[in-house]
Protein backbone atom coordinates (compact mmCIF):
# COMPACT_ATOMS: atom_id res chain seq x y z
CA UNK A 1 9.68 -21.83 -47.56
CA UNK A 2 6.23 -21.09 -49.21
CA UNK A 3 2.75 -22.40 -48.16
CA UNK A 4 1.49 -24.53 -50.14
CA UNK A 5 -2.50 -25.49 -50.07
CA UNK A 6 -3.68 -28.71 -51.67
CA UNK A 7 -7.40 -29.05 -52.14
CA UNK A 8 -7.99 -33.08 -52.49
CA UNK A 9 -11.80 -32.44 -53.19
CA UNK A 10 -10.41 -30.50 -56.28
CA UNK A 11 -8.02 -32.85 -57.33
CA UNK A 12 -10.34 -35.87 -57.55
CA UNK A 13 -13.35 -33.99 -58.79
CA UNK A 14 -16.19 -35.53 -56.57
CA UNK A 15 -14.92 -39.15 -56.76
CA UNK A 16 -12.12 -40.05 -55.88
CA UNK A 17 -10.73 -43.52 -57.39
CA UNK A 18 -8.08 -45.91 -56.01
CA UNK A 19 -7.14 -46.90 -59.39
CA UNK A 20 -5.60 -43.11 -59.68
CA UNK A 21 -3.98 -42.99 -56.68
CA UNK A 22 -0.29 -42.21 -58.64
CA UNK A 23 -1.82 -39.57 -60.37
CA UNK A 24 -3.16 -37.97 -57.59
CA UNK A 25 0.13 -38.29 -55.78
CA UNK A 26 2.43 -37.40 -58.58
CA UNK A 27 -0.04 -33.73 -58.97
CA UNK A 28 0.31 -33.30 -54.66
CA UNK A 29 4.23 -33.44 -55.13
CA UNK A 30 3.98 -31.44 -57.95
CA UNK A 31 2.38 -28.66 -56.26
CA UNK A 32 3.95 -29.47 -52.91
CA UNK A 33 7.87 -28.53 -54.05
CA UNK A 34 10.48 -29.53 -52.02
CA UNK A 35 10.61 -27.87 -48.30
CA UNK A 36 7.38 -25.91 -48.10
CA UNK A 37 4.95 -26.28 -45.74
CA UNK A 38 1.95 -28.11 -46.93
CA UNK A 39 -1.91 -27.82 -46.33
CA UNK A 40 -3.95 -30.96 -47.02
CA UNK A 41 -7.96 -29.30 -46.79
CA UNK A 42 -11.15 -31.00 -48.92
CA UNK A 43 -13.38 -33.78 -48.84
CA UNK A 44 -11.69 -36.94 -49.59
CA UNK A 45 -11.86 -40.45 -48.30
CA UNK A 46 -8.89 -41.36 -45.63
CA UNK A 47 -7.04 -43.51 -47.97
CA UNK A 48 -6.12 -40.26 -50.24
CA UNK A 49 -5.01 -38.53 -47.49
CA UNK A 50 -2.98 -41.35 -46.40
CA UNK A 51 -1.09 -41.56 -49.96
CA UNK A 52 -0.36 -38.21 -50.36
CA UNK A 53 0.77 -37.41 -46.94
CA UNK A 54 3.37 -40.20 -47.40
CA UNK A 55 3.81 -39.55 -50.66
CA UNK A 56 5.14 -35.88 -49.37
CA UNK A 57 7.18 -37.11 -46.41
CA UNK A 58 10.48 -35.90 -46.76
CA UNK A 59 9.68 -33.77 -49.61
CA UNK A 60 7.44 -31.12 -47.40
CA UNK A 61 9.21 -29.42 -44.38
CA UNK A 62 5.50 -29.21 -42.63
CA UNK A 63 2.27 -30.72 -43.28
CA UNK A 64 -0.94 -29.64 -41.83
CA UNK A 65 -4.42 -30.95 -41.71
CA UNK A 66 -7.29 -28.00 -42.64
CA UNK A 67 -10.87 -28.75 -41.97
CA UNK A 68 -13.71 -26.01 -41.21
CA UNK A 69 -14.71 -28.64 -38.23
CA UNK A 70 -10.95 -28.64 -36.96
CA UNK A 71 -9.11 -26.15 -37.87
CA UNK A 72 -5.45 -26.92 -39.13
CA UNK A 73 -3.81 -29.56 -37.25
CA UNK A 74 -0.20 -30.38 -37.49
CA UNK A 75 1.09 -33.59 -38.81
CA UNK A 76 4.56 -33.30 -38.45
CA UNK A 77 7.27 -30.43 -38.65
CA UNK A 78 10.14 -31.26 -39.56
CA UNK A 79 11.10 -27.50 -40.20
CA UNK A 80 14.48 -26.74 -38.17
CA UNK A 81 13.98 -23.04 -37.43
């Protein structure tokens, strides 16, 4: 299992649009992999985070929250061990 970090800030480039909400999902499970533990971090509206963290449901083994204000948070763990 490898941590993987996923900057949404980054991925949407300063403005983020619904209309490419599969693209933006299809590059999160692209960097994701299957069974790694994922790090969702950057400015983005709540909708994008939404997506992609259901987008990666089942595909990451953990997902985390990362904000300078919060620190990582947990969002599930599904990881066995």
């Amino acid at each position: 299992m490898e941590k993987k970090t996923i900057d949404l800030h980054e991925m949407h480039g300063g403005s983020a649009k619904v209309a490419k909400s599969q693209e933006y999902m299809d590059k999160a499970t692209e960097i994701a992999g299957k069974g790694n533990e994922v790090i969702l971090t950057g400015a983005a509206p709540v909708w994008m985070y939404l997506k992609i963290a259901h987008a990666l449901h089942g595909k990451a083994t953990t997902m985390k929250y990362d904000s300078p204000s919060t620190g990582e948070i947990t969002i599930f763990d599904h990881n066995p061990w």
